[in-house]
Protein backbone atom coordinates (compact mmCIF):
# COMPACT_ATOMS: atom_id res chain seq x y z
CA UNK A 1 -28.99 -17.07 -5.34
CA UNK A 2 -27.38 -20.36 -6.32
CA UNK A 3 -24.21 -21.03 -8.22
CA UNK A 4 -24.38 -24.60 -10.33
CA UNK A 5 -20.98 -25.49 -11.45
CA UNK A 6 -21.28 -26.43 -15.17
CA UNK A 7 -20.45 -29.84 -16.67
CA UNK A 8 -20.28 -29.59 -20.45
CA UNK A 9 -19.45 -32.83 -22.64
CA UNK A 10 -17.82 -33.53 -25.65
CA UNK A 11 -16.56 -37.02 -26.77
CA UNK A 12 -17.20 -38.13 -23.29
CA UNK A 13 -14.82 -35.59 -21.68
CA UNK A 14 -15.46 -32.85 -19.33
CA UNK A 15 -14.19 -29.83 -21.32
CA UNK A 16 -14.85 -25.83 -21.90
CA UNK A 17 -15.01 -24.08 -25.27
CA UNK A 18 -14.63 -20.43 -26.30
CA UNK A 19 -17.76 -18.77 -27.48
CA UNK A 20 -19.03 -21.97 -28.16
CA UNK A 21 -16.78 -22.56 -30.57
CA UNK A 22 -16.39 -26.64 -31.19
CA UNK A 23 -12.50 -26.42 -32.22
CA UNK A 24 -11.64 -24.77 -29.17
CA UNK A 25 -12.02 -26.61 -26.74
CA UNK A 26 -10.04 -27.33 -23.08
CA UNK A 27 -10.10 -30.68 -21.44
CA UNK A 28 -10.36 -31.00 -17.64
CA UNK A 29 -11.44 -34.82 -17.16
CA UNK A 30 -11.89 -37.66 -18.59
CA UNK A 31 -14.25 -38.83 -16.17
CA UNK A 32 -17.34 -36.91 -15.65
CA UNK A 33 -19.13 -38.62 -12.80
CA UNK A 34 -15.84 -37.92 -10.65
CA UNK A 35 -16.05 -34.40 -11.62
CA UNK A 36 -19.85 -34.02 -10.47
CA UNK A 37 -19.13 -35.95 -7.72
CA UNK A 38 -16.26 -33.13 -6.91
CA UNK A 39 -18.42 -30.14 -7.47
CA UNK A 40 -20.66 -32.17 -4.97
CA UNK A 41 -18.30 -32.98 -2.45
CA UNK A 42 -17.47 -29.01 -2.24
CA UNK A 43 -21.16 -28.26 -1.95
CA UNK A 44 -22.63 -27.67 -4.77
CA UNK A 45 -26.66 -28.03 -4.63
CA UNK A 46 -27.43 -28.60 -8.17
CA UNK A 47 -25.50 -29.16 -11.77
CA UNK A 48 -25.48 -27.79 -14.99
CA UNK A 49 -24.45 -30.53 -17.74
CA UNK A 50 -24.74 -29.59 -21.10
CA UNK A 51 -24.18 -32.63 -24.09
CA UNK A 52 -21.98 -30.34 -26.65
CA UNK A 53 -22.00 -33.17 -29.16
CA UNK A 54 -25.84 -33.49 -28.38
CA UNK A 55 -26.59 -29.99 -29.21
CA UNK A 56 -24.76 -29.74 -32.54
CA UNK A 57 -26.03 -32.76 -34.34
CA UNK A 58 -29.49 -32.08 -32.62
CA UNK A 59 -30.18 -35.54 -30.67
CA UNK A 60 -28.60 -36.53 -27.29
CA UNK A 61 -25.10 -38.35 -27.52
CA UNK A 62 -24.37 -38.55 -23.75
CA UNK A 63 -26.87 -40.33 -22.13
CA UNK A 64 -24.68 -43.37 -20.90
CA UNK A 65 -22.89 -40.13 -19.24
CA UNK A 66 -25.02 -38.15 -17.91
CA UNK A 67 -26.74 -41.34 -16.20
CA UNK A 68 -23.66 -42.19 -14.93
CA UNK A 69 -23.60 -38.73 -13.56
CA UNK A 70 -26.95 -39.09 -11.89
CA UNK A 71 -25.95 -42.13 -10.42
CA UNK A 72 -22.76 -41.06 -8.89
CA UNK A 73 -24.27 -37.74 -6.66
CA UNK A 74 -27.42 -36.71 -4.94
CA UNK A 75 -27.98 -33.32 -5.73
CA UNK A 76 -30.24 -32.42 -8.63
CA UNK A 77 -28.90 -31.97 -12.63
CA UNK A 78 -30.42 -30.16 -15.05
CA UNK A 79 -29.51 -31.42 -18.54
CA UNK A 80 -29.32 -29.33 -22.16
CA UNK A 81 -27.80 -29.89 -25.63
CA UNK A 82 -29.87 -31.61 -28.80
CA UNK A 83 -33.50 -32.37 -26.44
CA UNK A 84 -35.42 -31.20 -29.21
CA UNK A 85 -38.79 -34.12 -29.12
CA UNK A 86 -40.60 -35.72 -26.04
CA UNK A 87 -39.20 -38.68 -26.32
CA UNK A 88 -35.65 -37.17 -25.26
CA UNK A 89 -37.17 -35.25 -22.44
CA UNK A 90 -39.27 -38.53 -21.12
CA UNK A 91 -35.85 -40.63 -21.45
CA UNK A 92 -33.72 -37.62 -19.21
CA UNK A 93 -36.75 -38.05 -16.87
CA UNK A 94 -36.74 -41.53 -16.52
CA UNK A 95 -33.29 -42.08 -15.81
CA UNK A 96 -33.50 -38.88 -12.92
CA UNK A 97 -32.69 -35.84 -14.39
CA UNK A 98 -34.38 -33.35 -12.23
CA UNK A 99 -34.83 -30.54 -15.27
CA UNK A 100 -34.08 -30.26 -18.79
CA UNK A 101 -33.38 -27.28 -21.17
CA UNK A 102 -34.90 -26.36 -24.48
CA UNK A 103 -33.25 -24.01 -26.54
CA UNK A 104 -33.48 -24.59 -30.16
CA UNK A 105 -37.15 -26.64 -29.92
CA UNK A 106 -38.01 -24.12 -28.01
CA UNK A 107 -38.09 -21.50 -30.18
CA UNK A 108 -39.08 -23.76 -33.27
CA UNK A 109 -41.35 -26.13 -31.65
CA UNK A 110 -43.51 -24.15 -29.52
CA UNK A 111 -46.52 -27.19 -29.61
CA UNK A 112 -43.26 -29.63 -27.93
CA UNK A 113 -42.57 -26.54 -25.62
CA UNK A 114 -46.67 -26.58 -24.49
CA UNK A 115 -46.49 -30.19 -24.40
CA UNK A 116 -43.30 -30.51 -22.14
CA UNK A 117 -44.53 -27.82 -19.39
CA UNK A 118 -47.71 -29.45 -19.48
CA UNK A 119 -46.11 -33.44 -18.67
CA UNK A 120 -43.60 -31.71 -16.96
CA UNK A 121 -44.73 -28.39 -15.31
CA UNK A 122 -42.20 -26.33 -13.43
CA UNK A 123 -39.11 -29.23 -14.99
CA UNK A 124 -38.43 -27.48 -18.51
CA UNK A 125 -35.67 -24.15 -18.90
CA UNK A 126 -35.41 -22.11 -22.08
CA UNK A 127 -32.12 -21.63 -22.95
CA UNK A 128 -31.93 -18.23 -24.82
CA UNK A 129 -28.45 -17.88 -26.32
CA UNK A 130 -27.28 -14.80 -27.79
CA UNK A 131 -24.99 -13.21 -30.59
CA UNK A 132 -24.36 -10.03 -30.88
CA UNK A 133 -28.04 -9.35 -29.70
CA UNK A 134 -29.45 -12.56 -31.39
CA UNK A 135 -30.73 -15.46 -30.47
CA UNK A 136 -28.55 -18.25 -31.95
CA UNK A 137 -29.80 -22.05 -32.64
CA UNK A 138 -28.81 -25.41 -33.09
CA UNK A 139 -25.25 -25.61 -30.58
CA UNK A 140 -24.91 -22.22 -31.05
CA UNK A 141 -23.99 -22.40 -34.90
CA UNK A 142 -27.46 -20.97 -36.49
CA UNK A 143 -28.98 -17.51 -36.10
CA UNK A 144 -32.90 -17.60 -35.93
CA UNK A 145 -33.35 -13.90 -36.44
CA UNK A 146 -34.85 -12.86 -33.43
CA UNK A 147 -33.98 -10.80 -30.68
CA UNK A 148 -34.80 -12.01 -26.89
CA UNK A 149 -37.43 -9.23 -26.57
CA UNK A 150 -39.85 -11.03 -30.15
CA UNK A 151 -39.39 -14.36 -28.01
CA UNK A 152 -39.89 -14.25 -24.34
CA UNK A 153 -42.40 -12.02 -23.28
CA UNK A 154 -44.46 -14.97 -25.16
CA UNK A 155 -42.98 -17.46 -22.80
CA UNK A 156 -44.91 -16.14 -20.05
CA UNK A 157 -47.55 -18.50 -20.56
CA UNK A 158 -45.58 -21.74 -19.89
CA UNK A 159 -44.89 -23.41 -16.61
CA UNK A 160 -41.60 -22.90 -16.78
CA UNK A 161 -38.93 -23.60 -14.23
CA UNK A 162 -36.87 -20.71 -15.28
CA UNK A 163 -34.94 -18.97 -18.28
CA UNK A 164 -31.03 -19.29 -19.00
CA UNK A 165 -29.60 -16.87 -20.73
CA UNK A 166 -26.33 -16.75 -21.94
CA UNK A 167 -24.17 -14.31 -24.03
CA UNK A 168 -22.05 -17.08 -26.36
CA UNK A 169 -19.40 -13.95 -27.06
CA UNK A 170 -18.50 -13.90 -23.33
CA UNK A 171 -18.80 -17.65 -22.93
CA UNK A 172 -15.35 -19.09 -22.01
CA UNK A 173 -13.64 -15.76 -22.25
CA UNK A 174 -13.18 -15.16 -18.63
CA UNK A 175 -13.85 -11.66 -19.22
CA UNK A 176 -17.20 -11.07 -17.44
CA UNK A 177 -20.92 -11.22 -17.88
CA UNK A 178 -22.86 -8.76 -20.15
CA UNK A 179 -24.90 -7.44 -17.38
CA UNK A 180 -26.49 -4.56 -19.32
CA UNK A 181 -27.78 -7.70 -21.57
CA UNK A 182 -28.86 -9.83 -18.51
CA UNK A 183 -30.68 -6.65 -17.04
CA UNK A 184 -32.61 -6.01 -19.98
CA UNK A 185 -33.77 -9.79 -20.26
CA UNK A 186 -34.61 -9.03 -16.39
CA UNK A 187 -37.36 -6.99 -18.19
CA UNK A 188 -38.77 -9.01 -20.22
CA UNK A 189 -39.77 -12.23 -17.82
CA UNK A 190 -41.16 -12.74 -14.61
CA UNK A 191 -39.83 -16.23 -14.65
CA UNK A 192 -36.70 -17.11 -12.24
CA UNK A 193 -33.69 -15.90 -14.70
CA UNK A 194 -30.49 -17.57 -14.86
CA UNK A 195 -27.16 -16.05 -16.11
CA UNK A 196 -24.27 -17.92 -17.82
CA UNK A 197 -21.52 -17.20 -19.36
CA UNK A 198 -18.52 -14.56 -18.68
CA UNK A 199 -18.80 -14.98 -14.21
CA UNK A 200 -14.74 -14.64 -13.52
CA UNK A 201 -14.75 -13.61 -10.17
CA UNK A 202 -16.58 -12.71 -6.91
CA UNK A 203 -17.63 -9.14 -8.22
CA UNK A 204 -19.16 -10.38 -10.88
CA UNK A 205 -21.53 -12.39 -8.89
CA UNK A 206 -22.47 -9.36 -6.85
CA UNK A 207 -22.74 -7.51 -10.43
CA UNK A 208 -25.39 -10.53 -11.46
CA UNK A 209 -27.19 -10.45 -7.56
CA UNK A 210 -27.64 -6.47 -7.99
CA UNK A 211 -29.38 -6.88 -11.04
CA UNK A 212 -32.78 -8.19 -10.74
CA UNK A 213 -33.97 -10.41 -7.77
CA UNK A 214 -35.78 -12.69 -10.77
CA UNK A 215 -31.89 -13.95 -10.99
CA UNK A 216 -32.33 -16.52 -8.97
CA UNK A 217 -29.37 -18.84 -10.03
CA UNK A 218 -25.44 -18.19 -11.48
CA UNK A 219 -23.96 -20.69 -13.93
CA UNK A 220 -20.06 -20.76 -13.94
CA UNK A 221 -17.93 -23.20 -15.94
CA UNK A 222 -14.16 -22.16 -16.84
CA UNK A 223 -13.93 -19.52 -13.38
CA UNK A 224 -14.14 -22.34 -11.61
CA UNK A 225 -12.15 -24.80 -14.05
CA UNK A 226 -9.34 -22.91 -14.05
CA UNK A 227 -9.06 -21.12 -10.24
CA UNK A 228 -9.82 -17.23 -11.05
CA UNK A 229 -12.87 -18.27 -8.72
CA UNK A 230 -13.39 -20.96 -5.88
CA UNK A 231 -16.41 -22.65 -5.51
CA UNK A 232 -16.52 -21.73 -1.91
CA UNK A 233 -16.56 -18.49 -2.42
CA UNK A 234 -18.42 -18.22 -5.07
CA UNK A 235 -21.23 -19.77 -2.86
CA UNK A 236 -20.67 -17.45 0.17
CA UNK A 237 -20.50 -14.45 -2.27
CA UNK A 238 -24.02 -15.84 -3.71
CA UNK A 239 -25.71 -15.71 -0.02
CA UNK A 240 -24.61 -12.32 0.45
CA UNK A 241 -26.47 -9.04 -0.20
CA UNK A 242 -25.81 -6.91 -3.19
CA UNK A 243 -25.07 -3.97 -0.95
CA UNK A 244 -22.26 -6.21 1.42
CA UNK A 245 -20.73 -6.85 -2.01
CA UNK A 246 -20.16 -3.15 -2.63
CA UNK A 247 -18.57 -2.76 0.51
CA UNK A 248 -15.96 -5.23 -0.28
């Protein structure tokens, strides 16, 4: 299991929000390709940047950014926040952005969603983001209605390189991961699952690893931000079995 450190942007600072919430937010930097180049330098193998701004007003805002981010490390990115036509996910591409995530055109736009895995097979995530059991849209603000299980058994189909699923009430809160939640989406896919939102320390990423083996990656953003968790250890803790975890 890997652990991507997450990058998320607003106004062209690195900062964190609580349960998504756009008026809370906490700054870190004001320069995001030192920060990636940090999580980098400390081993990271991939990064998660998400374009807050992008994802509320439903078109990218930090591309200048984010290609500044690609620029400055060598690891892979995987980008979300406001990709909702081709032309977004053909301009990530372009400027190196290994994978991009769909979340509200993915549930809206399923023909964009068919076209993207098909120009892009194996390069597109589904973000699905929930609130109190639904899955919310457009930066988090909108519900659409549906529960996870009327949406992703139908993802199945797609050459997807994975699912991200995050529970926006324990985003930020430092106060663990659903995991009952994350185990039932476990369920529902047999695409490589990703959990966000909630990791605060070590036994929570043995929690995640004892889950499912289709959770194949860990996203953590203020745990790491603000020391309840090292990166380090988080890795180590990652390459470990479930059952050394419960003997610690």
């Amino acid at each position: 299991m890997k652990i991507f450190p997450a990058i998320d942007l607003k106004g062209g600072r690195c900062v964190r929000l609580r349960q998504g919430d756009m008026a809370q937010e906490t700054r870190y930097s004001e320069d995001p390709p030192a920060m990636a180049k940090q999580w980098q330098s400390l081993g990271a193998e991939y990064l998660h940047v998400v374009d807050l701004d992008g994802a509320v007003e439903g078109a990218p805002k930090h591309v200048t950014d984010i290609e500044a981010i690609v620029k400055h490390v060598s690891i892979p990115i995987q980008v979300g926040g406001g990709i909702r036509t081709l032309e977004s996910i053909r301009r990530y591409m372009s400027i190196g952005v290994a994978r991009v995530v769909l979340g509200t055109a993915a549930l809206e736009q399923p023909e964009l969603l068919a076209r993207s895995c098909e120009e892009f097979p194996a390069k597109i995530l589904v973000g699905i983001d929930i609130k109190q059991g639904e899955i919310a849209l457009r930066g988090w603000i909108d519900g659409s209605g549906k529960k996870p299980e009327n949406v992703v058994p139908s993802l199945a189909q797609y050459s997807l390189g994975g699912i991200i699923f995050t529970d926006i009430s324990r985003d930020g809160m430092l106060e663990g991961p659903n995991l009952q939640a994350l185990e039932h989406m476990a369920t529902l896919t047999s695409h490589p699952l990703i959990a966000s939102g909630g990791v605060t320390n070590i036994s929570d990423i043995f929690a995640i690893k004892a889950i499912n083996p289709h959770v194949s990656s860990v996203i953590i953003g203020k745990a790491l931000y603000e020391g309840t968790i090292e990166f380090a250890a988080a890795r180590h803790a990652a390459s470990r079995s479930a059952s050394e975890g419960a003997q610690c």
